[in-house]
N, C-alpha and C. Protein backbone atom coordinates (compact mmCIF):
# COMPACT_ATOMS: atom_id res chain seq x y z
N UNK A 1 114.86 -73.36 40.79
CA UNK A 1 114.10 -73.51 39.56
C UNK A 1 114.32 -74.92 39.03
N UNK A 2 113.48 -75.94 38.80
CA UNK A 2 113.38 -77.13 38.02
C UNK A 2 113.75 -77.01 37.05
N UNK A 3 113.95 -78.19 36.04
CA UNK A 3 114.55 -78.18 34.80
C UNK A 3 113.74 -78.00 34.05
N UNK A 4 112.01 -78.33 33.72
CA UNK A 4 111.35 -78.09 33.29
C UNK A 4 111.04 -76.50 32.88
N UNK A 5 111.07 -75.87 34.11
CA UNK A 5 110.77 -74.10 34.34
C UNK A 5 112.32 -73.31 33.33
N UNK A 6 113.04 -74.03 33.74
CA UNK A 6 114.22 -73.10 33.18
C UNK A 6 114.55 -73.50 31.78
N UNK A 7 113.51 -74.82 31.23
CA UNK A 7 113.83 -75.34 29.71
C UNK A 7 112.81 -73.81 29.14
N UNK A 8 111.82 -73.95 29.91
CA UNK A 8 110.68 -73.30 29.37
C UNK A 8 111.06 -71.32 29.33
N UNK A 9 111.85 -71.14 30.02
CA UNK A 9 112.40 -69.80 30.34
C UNK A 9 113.62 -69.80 28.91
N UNK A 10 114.27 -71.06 28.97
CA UNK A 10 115.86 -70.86 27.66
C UNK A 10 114.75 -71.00 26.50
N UNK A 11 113.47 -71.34 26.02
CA UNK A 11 112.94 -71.73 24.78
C UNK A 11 111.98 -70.20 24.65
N UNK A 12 111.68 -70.02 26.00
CA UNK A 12 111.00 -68.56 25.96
C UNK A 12 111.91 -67.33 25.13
N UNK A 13 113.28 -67.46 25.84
CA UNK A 13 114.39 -66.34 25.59
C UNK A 13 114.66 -66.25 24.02
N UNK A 14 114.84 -67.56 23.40
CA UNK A 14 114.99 -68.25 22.00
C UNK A 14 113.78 -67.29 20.44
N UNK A 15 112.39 -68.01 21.62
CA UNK A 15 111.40 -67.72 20.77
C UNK A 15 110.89 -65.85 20.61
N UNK A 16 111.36 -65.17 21.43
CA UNK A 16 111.81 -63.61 21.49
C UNK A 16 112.70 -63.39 20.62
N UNK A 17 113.85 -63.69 20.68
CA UNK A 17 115.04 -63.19 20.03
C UNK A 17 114.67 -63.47 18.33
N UNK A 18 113.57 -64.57 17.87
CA UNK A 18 113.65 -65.00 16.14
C UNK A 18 112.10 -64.03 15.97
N UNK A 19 111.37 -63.63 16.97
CA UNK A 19 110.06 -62.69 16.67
C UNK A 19 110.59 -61.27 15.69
N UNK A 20 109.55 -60.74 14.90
CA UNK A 20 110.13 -59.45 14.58
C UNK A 20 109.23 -58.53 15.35
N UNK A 21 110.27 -57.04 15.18
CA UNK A 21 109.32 -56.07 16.78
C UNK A 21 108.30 -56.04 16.33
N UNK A 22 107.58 -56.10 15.80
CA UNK A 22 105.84 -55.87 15.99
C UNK A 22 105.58 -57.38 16.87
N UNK A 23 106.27 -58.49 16.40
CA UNK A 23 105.23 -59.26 17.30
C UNK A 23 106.25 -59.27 18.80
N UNK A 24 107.07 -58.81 18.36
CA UNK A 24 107.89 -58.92 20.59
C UNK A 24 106.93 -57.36 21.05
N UNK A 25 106.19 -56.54 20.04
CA UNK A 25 105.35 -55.25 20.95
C UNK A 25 104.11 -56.48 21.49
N UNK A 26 103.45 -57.01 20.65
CA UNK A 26 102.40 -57.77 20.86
C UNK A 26 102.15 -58.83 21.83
N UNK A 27 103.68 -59.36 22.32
CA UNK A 27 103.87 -60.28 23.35
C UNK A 27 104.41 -59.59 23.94
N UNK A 28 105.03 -58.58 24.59
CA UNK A 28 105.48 -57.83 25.53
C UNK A 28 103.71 -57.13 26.13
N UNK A 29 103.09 -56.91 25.52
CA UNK A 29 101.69 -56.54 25.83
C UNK A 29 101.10 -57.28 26.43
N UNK A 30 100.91 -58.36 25.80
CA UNK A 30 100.44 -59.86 26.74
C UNK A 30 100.46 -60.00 27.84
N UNK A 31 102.30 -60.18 27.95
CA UNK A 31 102.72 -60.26 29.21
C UNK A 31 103.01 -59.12 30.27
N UNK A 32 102.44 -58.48 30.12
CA UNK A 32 101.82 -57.18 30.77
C UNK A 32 101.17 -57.18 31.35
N UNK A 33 100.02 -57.86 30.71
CA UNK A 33 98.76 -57.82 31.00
C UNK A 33 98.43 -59.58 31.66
N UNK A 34 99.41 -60.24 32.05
CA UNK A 34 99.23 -61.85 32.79
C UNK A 34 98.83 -62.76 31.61
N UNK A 35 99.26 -62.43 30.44
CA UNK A 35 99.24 -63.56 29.10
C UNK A 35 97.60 -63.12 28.71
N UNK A 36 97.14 -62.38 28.82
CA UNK A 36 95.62 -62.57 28.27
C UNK A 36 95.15 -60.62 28.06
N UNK A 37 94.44 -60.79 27.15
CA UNK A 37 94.10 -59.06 26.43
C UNK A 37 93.32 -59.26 25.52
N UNK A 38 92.32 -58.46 25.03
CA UNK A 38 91.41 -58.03 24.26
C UNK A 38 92.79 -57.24 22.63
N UNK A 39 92.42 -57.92 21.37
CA UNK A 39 92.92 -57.66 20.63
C UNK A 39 92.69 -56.13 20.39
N UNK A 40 91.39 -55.34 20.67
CA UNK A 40 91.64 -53.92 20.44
C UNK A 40 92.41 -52.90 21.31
N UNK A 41 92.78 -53.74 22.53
CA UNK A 41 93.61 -52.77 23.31
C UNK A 41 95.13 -52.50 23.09
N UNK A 42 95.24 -54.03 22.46
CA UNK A 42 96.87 -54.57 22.07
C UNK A 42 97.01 -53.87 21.02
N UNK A 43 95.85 -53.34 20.01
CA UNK A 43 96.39 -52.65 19.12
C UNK A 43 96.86 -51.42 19.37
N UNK A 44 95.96 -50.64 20.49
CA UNK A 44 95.95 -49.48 20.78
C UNK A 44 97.95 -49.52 21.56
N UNK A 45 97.86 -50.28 23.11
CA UNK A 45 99.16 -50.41 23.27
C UNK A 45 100.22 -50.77 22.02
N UNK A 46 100.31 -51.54 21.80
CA UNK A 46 101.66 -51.67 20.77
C UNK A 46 101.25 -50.47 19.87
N UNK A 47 100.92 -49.92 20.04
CA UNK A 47 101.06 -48.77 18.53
C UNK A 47 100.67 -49.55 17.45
N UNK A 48 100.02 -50.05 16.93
CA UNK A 48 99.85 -50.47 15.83
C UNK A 48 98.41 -50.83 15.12
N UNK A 49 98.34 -50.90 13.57
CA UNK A 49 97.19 -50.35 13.21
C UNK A 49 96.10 -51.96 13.94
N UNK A 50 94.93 -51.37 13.69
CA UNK A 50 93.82 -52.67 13.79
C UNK A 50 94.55 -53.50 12.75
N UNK A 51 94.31 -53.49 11.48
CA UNK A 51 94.73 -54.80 10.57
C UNK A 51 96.36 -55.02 10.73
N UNK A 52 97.23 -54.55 11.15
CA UNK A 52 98.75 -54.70 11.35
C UNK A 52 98.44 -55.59 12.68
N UNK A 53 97.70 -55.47 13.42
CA UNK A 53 97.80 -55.97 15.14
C UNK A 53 97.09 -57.72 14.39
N UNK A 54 95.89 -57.59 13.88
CA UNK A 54 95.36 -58.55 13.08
C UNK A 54 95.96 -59.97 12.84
N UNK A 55 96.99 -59.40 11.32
CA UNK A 55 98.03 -59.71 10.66
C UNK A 55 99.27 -60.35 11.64
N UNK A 56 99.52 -59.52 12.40
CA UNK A 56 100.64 -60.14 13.82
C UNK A 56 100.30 -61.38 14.38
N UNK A 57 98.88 -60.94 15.27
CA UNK A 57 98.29 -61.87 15.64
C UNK A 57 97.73 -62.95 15.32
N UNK A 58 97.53 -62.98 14.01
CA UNK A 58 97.36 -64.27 12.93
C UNK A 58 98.82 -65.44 12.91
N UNK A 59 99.84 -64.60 12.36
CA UNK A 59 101.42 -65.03 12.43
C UNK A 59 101.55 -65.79 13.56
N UNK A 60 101.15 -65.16 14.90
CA UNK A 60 101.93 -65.82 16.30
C UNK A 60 100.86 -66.95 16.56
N UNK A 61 99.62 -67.25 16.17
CA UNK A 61 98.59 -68.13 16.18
C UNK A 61 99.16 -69.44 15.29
N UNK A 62 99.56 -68.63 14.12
CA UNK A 62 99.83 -69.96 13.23
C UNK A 62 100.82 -70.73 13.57
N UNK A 63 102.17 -70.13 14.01
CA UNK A 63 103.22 -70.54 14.92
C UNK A 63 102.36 -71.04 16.74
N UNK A 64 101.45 -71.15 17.19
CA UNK A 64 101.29 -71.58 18.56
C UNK A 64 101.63 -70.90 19.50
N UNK A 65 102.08 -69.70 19.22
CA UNK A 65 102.37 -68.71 20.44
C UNK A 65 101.33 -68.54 21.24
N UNK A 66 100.22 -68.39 20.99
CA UNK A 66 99.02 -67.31 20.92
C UNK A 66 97.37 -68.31 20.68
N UNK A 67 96.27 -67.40 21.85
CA UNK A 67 95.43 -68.75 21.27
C UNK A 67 94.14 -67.39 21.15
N UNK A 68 93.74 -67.53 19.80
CA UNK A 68 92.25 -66.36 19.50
C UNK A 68 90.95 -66.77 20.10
N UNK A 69 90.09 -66.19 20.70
CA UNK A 69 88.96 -66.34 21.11
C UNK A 69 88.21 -65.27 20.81
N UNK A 70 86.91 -65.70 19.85
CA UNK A 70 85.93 -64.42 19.68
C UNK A 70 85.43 -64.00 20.99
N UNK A 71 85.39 -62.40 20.86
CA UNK A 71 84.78 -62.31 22.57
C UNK A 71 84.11 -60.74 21.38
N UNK A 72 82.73 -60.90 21.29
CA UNK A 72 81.66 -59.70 21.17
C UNK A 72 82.34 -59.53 19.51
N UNK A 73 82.61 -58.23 19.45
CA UNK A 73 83.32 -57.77 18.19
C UNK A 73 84.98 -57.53 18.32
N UNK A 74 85.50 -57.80 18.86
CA UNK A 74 86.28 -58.30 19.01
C UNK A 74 87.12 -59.65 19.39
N UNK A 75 88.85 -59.66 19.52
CA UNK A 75 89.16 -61.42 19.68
C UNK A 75 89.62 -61.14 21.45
N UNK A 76 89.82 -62.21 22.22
CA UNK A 76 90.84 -62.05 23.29
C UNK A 76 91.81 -63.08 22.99
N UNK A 77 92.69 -62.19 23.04
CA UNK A 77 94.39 -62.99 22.75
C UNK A 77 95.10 -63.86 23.98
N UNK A 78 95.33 -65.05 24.45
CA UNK A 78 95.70 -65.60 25.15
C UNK A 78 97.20 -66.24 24.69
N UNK A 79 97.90 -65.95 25.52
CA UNK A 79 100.03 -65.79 25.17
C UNK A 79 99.80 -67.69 25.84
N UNK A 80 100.47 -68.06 25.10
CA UNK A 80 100.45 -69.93 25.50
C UNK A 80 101.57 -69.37 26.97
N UNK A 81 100.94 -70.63 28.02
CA UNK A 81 101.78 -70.56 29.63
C UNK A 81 102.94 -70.56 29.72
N UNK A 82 103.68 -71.59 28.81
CA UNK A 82 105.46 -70.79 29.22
C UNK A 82 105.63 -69.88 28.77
N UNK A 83 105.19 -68.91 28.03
CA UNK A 83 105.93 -67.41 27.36
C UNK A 83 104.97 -66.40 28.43
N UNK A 84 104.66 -66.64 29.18
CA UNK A 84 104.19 -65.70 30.41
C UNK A 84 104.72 -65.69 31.24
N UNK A 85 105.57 -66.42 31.41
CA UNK A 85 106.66 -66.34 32.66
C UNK A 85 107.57 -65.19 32.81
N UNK A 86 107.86 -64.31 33.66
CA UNK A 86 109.29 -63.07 33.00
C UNK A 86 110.31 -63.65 32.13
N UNK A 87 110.74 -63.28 31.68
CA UNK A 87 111.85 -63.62 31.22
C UNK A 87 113.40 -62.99 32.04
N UNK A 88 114.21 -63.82 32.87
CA UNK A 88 115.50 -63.71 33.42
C UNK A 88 116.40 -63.43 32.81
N UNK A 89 117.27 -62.27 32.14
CA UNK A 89 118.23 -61.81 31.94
C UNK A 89 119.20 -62.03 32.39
N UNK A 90 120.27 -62.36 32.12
CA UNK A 90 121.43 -62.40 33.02
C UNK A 90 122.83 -61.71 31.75
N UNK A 91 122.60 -60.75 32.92
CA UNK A 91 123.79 -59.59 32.09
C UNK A 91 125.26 -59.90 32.30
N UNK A 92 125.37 -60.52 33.47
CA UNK A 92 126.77 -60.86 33.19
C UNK A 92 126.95 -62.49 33.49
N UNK A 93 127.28 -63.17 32.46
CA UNK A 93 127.31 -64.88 32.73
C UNK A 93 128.15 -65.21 33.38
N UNK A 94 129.17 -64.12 33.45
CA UNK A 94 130.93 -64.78 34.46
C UNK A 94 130.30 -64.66 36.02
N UNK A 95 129.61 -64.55 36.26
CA UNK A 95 129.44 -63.94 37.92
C UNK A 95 128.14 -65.09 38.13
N UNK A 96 127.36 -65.97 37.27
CA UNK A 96 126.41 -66.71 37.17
C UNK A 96 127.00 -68.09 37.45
N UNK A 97 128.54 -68.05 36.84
CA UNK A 97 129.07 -69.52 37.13
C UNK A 97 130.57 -69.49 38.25
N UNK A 98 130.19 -68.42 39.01
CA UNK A 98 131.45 -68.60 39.76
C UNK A 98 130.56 -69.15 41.31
């Protein structure tokens, strides 16, 4: 992994951990779905109402997470390219640096 990929993976891990759960349901959906979804499905998956999914999705736009596109009567939600990457866990760090 380059330094670039793994800056973009430690800023990914970062920008999860300060989200509140409605918007880590809303980007866990995303990235489900390869960073890109129709805002009425995301509502339906995350559990959450039309104007709550809205409201989320407004938040992660204004912050740059997230990019809106009218598509019919509805938006399609596009997750910006480094936060589509998995995200790498590493459960135990002692066994990472030996």
């Amino acid at each position: 992994m380059n330094n670039s990929a793994k800056a973009a993976e430690i800023a990914a891990e970062i920008v999860m951990k300060t989200l509140k759960p409605e918007e880590q349901k809303v980007i866990l959906v995303l990235r489900a779905h390869g960073g890109r979804y129709l805002q009425k499905y995301i509502s339906k998956e995350a559990e959450l109402s039309k104007l709550k999914t809205h409201r989320v999705i407004a938040r992660l736009s204004e912050r740059g997470l997230v990019r809106v596109t009218k598509r019919g009567n509805t938006n399609e939600i596009t997750l910006v390219e480094w936060l589509t990457k998995p995200l790498t866990r590493n459960t135990n760090s002692s066994s990472a640096k030996r």
